[in-house]
C-alpha atoms as a PDB file:
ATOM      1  CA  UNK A   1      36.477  57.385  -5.007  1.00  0.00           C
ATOM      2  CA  UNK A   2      34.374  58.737  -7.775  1.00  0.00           C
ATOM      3  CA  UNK A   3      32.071  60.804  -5.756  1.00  0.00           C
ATOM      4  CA  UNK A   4      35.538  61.962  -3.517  1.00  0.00           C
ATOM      5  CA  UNK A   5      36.798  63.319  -6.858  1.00  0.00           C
ATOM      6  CA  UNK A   6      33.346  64.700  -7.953  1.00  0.00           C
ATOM      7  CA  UNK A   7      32.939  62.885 -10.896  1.00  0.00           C
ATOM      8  CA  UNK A   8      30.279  60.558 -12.242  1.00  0.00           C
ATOM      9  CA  UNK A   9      30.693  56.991 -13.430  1.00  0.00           C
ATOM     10  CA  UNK A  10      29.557  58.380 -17.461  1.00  0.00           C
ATOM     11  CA  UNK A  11      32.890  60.557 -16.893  1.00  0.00           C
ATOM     12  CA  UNK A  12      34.989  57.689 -15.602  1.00  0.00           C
ATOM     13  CA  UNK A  13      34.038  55.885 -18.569  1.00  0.00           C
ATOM     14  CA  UNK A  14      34.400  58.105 -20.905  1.00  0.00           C
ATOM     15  CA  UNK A  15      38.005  58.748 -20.074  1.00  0.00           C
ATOM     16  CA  UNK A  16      39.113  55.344 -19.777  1.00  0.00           C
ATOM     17  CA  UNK A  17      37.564  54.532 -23.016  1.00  0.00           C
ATOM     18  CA  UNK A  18      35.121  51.374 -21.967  1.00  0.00           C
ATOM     19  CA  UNK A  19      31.572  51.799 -21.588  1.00  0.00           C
ATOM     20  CA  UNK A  20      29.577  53.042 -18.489  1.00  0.00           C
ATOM     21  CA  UNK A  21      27.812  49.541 -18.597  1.00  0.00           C
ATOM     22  CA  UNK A  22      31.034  47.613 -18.469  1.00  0.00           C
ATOM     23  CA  UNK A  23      32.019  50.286 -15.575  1.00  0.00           C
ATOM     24  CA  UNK A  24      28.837  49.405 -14.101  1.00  0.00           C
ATOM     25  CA  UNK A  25      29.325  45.744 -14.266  1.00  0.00           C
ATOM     26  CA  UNK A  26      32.673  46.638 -12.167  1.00  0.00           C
ATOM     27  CA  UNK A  27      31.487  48.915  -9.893  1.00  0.00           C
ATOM     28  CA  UNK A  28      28.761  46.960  -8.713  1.00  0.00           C
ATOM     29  CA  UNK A  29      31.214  43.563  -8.625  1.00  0.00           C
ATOM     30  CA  UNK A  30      29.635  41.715 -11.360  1.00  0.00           C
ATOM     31  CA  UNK A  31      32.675  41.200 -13.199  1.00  0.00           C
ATOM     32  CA  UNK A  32      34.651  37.649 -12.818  1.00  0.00           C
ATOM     33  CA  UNK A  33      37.799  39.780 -13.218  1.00  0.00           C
ATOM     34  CA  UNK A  34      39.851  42.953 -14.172  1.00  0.00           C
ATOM     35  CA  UNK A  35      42.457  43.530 -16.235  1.00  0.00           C
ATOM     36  CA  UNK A  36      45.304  45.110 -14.420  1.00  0.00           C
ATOM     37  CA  UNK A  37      46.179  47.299 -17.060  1.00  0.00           C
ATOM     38  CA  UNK A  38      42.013  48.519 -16.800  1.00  0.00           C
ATOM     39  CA  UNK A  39      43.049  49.112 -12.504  1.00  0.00           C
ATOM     40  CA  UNK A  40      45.882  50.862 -13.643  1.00  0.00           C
ATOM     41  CA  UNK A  41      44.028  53.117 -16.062  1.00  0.00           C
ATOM     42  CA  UNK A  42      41.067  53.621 -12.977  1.00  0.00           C
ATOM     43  CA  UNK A  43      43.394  54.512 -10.564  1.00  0.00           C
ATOM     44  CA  UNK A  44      45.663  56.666 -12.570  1.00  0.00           C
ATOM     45  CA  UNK A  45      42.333  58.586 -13.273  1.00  0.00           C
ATOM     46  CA  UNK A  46      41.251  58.509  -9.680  1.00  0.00           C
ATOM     47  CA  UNK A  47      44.755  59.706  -8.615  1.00  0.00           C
ATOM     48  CA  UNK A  48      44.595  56.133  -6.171  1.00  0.00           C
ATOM     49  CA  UNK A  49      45.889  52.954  -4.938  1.00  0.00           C
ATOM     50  CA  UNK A  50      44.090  49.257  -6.245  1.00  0.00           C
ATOM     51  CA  UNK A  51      43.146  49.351  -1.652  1.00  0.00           C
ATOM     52  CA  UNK A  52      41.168  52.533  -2.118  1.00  0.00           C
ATOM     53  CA  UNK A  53      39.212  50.989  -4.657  1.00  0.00           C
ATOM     54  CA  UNK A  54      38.960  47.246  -4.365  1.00  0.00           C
ATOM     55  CA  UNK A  55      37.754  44.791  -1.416  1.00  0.00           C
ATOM     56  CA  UNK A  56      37.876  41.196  -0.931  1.00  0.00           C
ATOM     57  CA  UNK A  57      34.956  39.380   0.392  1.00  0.00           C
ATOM     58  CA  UNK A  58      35.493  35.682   0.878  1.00  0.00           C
ATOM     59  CA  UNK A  59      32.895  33.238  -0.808  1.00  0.00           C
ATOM     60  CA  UNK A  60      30.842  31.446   1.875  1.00  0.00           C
END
């Protein structure tokens, strides 16, 4: 989504006021979990839905 709405992850962070490591942490699916109002605040920003941004991979 970020690179469909030309903008880079320091930007991202920046406007939803957390730092580009703890974006980085959830980008790269690090993080044990996600606040919802922090998805709210991504997507609202990304002008998306939670689908367009998250996946579930089952643990094997």
């Amino acid at each position: 989504m970020l690179a469909k709405r030309k903008m880079q992850s320091k930007e991202l962070a920046e406007q939803l006021g957390i730092t580009p490591a703890n974006l980085s942490i959830l980008k790269t699916g690090k993080a044990k979990g996600i606040r919802f109002d922090t998805l709210e605040a991504i997507c609202k920003v990304l002008n998306c839905q939670p689908g367009d941004i998250l996946e579930y991979i089952a643990e094997q």
